[in-house]
PDB file of N, CA and C in Angstrom:
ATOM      1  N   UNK A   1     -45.853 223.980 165.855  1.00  0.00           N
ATOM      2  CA  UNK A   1     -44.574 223.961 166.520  1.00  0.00           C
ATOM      3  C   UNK A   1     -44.468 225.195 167.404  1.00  0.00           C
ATOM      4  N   UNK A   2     -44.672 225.351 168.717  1.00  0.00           N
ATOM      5  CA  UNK A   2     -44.162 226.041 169.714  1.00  0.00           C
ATOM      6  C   UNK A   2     -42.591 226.542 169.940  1.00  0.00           C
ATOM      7  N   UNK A   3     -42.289 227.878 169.736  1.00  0.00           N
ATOM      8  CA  UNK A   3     -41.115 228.264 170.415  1.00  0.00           C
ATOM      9  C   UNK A   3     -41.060 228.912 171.390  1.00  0.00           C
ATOM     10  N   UNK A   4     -40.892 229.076 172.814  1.00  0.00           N
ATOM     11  CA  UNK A   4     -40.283 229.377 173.474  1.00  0.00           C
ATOM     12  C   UNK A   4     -38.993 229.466 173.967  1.00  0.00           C
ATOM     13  N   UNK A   5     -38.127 231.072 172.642  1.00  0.00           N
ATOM     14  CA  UNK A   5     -36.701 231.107 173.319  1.00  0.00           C
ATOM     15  C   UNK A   5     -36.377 231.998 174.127  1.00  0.00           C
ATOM     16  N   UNK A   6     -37.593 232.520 175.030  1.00  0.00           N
ATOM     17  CA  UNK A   6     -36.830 233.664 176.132  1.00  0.00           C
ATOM     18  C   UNK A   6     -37.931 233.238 176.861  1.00  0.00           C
ATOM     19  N   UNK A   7     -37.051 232.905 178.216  1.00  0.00           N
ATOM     20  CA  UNK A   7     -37.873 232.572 179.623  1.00  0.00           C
ATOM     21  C   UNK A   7     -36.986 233.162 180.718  1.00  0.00           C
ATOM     22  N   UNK A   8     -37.452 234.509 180.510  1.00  0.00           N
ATOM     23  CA  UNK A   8     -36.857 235.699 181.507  1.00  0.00           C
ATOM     24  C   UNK A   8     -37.007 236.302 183.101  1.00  0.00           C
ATOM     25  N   UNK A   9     -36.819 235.863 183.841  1.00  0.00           N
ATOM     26  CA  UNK A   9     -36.969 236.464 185.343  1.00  0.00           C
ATOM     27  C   UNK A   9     -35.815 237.179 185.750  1.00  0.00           C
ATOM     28  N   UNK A  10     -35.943 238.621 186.251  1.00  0.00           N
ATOM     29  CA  UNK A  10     -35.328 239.297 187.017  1.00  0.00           C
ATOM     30  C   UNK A  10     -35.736 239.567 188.030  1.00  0.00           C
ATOM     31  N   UNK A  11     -35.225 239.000 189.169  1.00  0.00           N
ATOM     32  CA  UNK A  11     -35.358 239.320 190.711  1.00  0.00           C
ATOM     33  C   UNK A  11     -35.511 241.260 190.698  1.00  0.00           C
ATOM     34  N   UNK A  12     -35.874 241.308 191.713  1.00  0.00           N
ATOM     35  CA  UNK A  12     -35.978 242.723 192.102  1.00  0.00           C
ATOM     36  C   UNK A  12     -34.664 243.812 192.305  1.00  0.00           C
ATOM     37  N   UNK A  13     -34.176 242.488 193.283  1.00  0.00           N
ATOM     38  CA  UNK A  13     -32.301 242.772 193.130  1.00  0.00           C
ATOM     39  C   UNK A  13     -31.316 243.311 191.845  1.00  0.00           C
ATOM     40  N   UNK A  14     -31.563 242.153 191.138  1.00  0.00           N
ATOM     41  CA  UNK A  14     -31.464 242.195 189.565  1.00  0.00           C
ATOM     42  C   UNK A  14     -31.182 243.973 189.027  1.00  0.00           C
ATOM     43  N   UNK A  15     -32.738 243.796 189.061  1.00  0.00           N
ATOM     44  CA  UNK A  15     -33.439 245.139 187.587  1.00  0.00           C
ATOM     45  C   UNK A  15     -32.861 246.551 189.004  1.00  0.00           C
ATOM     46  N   UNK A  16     -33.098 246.520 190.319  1.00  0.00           N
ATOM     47  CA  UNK A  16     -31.816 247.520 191.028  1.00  0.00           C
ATOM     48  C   UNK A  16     -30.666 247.407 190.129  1.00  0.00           C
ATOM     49  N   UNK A  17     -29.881 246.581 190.358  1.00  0.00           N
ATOM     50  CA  UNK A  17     -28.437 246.990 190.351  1.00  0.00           C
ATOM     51  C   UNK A  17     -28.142 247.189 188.672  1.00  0.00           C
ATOM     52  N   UNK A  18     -29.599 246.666 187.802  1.00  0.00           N
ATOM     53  CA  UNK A  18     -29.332 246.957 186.068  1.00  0.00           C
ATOM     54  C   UNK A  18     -29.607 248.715 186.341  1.00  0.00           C
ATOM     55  N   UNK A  19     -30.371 249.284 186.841  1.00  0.00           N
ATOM     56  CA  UNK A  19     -31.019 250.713 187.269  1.00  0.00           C
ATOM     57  C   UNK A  19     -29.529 251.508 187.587  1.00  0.00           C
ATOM     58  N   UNK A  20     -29.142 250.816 189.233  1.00  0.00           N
ATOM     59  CA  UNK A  20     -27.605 251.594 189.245  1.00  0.00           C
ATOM     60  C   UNK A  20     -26.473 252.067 188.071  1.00  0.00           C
ATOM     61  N   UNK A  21     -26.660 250.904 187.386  1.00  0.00           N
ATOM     62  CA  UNK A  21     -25.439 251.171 186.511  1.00  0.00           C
ATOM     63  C   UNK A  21     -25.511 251.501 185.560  1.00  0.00           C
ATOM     64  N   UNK A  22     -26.822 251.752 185.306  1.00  0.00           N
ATOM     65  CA  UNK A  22     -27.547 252.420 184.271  1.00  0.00           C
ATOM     66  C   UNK A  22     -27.205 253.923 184.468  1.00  0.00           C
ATOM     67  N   UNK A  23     -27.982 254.075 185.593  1.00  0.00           N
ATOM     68  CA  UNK A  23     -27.715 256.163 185.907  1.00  0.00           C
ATOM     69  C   UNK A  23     -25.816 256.587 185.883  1.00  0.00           C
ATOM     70  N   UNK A  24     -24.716 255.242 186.598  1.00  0.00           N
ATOM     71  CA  UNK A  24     -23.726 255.664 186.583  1.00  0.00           C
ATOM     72  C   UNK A  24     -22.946 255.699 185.220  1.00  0.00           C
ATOM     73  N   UNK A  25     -23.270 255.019 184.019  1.00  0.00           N
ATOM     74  CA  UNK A  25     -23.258 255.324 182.374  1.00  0.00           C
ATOM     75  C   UNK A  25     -23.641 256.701 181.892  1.00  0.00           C
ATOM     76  N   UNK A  26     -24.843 256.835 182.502  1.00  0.00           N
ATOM     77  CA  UNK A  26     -25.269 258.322 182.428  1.00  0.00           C
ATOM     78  C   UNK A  26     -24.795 259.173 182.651  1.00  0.00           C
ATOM     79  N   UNK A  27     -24.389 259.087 184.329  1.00  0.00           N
ATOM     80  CA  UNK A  27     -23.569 260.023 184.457  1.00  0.00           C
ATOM     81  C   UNK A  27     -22.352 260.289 184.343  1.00  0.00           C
ATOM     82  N   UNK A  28     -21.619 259.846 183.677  1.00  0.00           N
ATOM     83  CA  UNK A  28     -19.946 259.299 183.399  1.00  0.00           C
ATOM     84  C   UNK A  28     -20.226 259.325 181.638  1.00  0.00           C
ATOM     85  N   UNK A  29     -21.649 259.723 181.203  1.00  0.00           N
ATOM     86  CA  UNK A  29     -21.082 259.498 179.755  1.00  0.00           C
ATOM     87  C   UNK A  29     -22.020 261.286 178.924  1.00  0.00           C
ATOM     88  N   UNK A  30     -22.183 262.093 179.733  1.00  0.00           N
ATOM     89  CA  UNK A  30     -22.420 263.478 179.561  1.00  0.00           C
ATOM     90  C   UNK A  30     -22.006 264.083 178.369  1.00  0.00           C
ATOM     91  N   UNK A  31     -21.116 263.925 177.715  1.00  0.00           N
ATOM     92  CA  UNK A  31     -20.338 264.501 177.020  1.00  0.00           C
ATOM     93  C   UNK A  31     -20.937 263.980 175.327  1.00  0.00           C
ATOM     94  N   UNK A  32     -21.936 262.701 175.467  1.00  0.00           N
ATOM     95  CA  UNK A  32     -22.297 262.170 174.304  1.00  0.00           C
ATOM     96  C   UNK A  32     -23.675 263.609 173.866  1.00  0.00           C
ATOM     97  N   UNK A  33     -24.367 263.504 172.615  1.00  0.00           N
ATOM     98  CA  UNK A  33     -25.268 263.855 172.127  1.00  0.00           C
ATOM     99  C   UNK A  33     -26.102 263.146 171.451  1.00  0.00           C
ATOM    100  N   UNK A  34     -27.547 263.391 171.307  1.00  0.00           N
ATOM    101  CA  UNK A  34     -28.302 262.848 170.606  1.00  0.00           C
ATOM    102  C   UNK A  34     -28.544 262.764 168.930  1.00  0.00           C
ATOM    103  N   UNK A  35     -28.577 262.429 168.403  1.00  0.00           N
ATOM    104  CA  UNK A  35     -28.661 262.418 166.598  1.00  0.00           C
ATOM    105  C   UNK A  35     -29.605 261.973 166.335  1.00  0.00           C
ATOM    106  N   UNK A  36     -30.410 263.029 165.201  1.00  0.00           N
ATOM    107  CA  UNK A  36     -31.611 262.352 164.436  1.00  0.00           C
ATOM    108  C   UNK A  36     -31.124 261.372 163.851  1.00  0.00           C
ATOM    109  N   UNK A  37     -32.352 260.386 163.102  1.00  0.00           N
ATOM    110  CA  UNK A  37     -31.849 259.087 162.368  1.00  0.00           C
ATOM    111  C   UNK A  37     -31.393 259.703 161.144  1.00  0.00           C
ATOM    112  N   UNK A  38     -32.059 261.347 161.140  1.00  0.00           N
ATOM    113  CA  UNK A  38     -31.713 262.091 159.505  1.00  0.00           C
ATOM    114  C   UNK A  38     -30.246 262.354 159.597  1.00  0.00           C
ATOM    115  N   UNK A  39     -29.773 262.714 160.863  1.00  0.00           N
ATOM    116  CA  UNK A  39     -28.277 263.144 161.058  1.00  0.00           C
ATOM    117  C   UNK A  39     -27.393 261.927 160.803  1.00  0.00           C
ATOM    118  N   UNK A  40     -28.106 260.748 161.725  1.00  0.00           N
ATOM    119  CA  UNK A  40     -26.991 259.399 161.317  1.00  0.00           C
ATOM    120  C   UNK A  40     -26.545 259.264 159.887  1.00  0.00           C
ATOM    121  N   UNK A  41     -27.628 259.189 159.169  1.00  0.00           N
ATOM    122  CA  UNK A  41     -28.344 258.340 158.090  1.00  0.00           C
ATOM    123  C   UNK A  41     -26.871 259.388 157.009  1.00  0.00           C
ATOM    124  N   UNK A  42     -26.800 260.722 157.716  1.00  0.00           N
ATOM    125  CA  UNK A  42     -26.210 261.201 156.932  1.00  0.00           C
ATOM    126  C   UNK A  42     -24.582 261.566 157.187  1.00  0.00           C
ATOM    127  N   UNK A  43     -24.229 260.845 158.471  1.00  0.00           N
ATOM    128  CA  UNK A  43     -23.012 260.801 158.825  1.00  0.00           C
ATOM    129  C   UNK A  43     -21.818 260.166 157.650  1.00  0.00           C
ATOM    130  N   UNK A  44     -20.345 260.547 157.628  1.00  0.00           N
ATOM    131  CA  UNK A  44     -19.544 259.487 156.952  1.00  0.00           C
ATOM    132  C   UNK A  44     -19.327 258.387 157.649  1.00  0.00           C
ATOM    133  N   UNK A  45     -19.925 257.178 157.495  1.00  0.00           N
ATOM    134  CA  UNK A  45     -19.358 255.688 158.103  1.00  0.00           C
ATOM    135  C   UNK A  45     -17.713 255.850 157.782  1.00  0.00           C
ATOM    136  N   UNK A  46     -16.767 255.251 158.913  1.00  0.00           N
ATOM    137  CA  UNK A  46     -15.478 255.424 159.105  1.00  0.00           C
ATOM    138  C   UNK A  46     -15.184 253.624 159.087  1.00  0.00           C
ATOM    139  N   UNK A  47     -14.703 253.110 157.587  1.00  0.00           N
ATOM    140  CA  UNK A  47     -14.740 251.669 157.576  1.00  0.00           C
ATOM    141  C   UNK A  47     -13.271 251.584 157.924  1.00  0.00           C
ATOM    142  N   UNK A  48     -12.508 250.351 157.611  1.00  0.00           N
ATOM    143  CA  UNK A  48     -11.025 250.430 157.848  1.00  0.00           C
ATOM    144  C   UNK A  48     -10.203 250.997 156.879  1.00  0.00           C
ATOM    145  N   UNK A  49     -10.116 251.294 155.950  1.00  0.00           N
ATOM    146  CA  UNK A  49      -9.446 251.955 154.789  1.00  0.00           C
ATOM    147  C   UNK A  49      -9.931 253.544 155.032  1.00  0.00           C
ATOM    148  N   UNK A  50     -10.816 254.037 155.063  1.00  0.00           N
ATOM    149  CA  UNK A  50     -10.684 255.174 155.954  1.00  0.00           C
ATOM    150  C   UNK A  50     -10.291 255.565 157.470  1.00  0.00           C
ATOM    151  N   UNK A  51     -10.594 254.530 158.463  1.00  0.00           N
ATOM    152  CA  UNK A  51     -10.068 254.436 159.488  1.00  0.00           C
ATOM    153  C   UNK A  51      -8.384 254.975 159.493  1.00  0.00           C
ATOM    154  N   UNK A  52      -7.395 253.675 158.520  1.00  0.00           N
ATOM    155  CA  UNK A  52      -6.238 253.972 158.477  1.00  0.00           C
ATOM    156  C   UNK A  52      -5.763 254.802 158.046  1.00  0.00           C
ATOM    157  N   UNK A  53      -6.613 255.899 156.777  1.00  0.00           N
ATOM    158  CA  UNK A  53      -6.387 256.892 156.222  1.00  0.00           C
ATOM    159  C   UNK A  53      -6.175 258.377 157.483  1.00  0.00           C
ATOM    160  N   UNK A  54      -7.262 258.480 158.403  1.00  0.00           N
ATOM    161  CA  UNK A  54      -7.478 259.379 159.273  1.00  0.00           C
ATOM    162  C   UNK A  54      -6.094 259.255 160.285  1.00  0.00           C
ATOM    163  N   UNK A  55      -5.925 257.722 160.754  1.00  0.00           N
ATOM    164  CA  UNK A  55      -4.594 257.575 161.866  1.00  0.00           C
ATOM    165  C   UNK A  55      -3.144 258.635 160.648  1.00  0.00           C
ATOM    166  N   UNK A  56      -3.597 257.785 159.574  1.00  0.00           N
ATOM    167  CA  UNK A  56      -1.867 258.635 158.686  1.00  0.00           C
ATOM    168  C   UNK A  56      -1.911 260.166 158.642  1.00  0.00           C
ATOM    169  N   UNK A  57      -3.600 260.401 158.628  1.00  0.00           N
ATOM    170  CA  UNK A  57      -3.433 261.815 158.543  1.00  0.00           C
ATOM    171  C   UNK A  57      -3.488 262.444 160.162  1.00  0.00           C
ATOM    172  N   UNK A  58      -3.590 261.905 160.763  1.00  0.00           N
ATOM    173  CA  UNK A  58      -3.515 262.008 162.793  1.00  0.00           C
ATOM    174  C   UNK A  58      -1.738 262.720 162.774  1.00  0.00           C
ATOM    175  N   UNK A  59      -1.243 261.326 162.376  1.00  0.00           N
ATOM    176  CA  UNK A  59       0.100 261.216 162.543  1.00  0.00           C
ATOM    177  C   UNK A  59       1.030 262.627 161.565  1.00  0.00           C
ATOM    178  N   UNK A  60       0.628 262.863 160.256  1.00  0.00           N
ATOM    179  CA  UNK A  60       1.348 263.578 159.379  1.00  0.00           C
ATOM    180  C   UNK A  60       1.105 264.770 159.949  1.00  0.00           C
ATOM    181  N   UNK A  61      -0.177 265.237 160.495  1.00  0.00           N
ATOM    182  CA  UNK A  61      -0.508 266.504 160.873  1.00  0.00           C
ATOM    183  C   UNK A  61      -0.215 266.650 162.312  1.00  0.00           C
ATOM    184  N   UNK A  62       0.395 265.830 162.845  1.00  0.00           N
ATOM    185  CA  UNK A  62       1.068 265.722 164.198  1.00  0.00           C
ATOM    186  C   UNK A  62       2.428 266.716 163.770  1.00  0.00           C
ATOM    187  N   UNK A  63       2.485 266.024 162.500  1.00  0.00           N
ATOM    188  CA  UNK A  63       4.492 266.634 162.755  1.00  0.00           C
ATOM    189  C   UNK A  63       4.641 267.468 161.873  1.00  0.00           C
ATOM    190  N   UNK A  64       3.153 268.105 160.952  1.00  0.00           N
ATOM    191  CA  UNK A  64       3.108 269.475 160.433  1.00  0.00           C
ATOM    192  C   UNK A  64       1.889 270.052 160.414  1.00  0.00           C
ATOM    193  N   UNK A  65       2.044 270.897 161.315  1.00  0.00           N
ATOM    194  CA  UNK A  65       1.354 271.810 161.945  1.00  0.00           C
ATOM    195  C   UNK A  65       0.445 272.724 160.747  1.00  0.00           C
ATOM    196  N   UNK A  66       1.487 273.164 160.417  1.00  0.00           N
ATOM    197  CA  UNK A  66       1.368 274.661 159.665  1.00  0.00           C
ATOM    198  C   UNK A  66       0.950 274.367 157.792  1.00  0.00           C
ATOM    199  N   UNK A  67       0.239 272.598 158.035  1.00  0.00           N
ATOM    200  CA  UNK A  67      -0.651 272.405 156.624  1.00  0.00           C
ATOM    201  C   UNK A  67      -1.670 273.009 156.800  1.00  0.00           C
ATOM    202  N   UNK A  68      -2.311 272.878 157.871  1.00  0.00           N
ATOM    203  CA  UNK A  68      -3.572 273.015 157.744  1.00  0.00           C
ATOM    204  C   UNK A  68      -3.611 274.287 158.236  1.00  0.00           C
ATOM    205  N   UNK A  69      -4.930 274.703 158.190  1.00  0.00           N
ATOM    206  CA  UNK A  69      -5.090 276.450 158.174  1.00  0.00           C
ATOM    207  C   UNK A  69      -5.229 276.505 159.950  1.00  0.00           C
ATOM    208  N   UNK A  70      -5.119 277.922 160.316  1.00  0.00           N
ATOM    209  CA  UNK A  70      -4.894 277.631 161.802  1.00  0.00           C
ATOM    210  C   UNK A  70      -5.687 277.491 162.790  1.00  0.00           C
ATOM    211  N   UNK A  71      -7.027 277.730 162.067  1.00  0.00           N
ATOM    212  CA  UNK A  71      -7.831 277.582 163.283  1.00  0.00           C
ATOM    213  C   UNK A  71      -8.347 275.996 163.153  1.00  0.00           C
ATOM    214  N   UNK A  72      -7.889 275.226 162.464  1.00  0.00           N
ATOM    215  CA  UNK A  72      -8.187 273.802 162.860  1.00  0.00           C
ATOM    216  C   UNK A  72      -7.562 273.276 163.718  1.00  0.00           C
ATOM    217  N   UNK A  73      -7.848 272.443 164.701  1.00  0.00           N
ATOM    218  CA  UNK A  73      -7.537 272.072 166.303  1.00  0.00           C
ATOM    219  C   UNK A  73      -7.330 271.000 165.814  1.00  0.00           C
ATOM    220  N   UNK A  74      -5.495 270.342 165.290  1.00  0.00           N
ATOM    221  CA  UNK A  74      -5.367 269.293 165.666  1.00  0.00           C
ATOM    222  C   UNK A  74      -5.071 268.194 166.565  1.00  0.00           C
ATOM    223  N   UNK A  75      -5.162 268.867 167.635  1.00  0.00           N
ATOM    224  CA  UNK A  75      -5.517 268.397 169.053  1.00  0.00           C
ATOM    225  C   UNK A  75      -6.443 267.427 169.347  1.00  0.00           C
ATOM    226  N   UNK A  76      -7.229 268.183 168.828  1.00  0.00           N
ATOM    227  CA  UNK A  76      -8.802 267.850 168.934  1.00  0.00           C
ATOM    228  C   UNK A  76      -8.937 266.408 168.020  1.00  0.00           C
ATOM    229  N   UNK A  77      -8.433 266.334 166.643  1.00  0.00           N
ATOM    230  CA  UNK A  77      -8.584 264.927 166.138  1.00  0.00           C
ATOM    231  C   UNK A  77      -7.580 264.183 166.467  1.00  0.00           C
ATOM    232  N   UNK A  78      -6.957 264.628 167.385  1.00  0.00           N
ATOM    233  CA  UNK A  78      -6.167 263.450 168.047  1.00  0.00           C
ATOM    234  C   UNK A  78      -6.936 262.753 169.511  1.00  0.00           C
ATOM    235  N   UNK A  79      -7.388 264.062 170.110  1.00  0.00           N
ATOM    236  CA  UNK A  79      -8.674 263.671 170.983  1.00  0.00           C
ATOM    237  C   UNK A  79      -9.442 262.436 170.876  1.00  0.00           C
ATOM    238  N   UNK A  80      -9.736 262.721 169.694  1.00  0.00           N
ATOM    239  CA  UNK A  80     -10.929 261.871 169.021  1.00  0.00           C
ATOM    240  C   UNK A  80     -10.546 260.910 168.421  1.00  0.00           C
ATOM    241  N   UNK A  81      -9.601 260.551 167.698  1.00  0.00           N
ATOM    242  CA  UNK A  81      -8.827 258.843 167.734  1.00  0.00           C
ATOM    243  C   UNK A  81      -8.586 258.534 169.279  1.00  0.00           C
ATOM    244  N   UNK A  82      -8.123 259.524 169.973  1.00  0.00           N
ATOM    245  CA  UNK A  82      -7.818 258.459 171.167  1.00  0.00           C
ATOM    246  C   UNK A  82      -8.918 257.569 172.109  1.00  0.00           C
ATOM    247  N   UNK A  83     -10.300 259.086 171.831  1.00  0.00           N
ATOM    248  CA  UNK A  83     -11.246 258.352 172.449  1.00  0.00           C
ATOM    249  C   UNK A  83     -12.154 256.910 171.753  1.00  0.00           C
ATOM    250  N   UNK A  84     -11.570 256.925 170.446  1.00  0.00           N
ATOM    251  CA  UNK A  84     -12.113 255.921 169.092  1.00  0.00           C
ATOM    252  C   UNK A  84     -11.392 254.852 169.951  1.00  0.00           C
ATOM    253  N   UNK A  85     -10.309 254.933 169.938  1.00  0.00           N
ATOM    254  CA  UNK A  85      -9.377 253.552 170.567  1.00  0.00           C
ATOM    255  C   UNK A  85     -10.056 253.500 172.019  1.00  0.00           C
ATOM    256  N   UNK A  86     -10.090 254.307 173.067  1.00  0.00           N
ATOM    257  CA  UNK A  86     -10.782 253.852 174.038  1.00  0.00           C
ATOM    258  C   UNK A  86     -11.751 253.364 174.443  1.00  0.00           C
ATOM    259  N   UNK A  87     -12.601 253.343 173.607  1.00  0.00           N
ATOM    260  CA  UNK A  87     -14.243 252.917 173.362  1.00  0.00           C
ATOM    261  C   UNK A  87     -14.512 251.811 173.062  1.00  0.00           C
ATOM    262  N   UNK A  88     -13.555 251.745 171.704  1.00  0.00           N
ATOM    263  CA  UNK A  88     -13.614 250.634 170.955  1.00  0.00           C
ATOM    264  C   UNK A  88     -13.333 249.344 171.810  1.00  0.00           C
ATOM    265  N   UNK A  89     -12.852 249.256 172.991  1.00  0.00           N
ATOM    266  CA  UNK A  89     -12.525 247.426 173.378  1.00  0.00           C
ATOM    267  C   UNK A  89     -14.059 246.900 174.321  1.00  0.00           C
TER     268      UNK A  89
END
């Protein structure tokens, strides 16, 4: 039994304009970093029950400041939900 399920041609045109928008990802997405698979492997996965845990604590530490010690930037994890929501669609 023969399968053939990929019968692929890209014009020249094509694999250009995949190239363009390739470098403009690149350059519009600078701000990312690279991670070993040792770093992933050892990241916290953020499922939905932690997800919603982080927004309550976004929100509580929005409107008190002076829990957390001061050099934590809660700015910054508000940053970072917002860019979670922006990414995410």
């Amino acid at each position: 039994m023969s399968q053939n399920l990929i019968d692929l041609q890209l014009p020249a045109e094509s694999l250009a304009a995949i190239d363009d928008a390739l470098n403009v990802l690149e350059s519009h997405l600078t701000a990312l970093i690279a991670l070993t698979p040792d770093q992933r492997r050892q990241l916290t996965k953020m499922g939905d029950k932690s997800e919603a845990f982080c927004r309550q604590a976004v929100h509580v530490l929005s409107e008190n400041p002076g829990i957390m010690p001061r050099n934590f930037e809660v700015a910054n994890l508000h940053r970072d939900l917002t860019a979670l929501d922006a990414l995410r669609p």
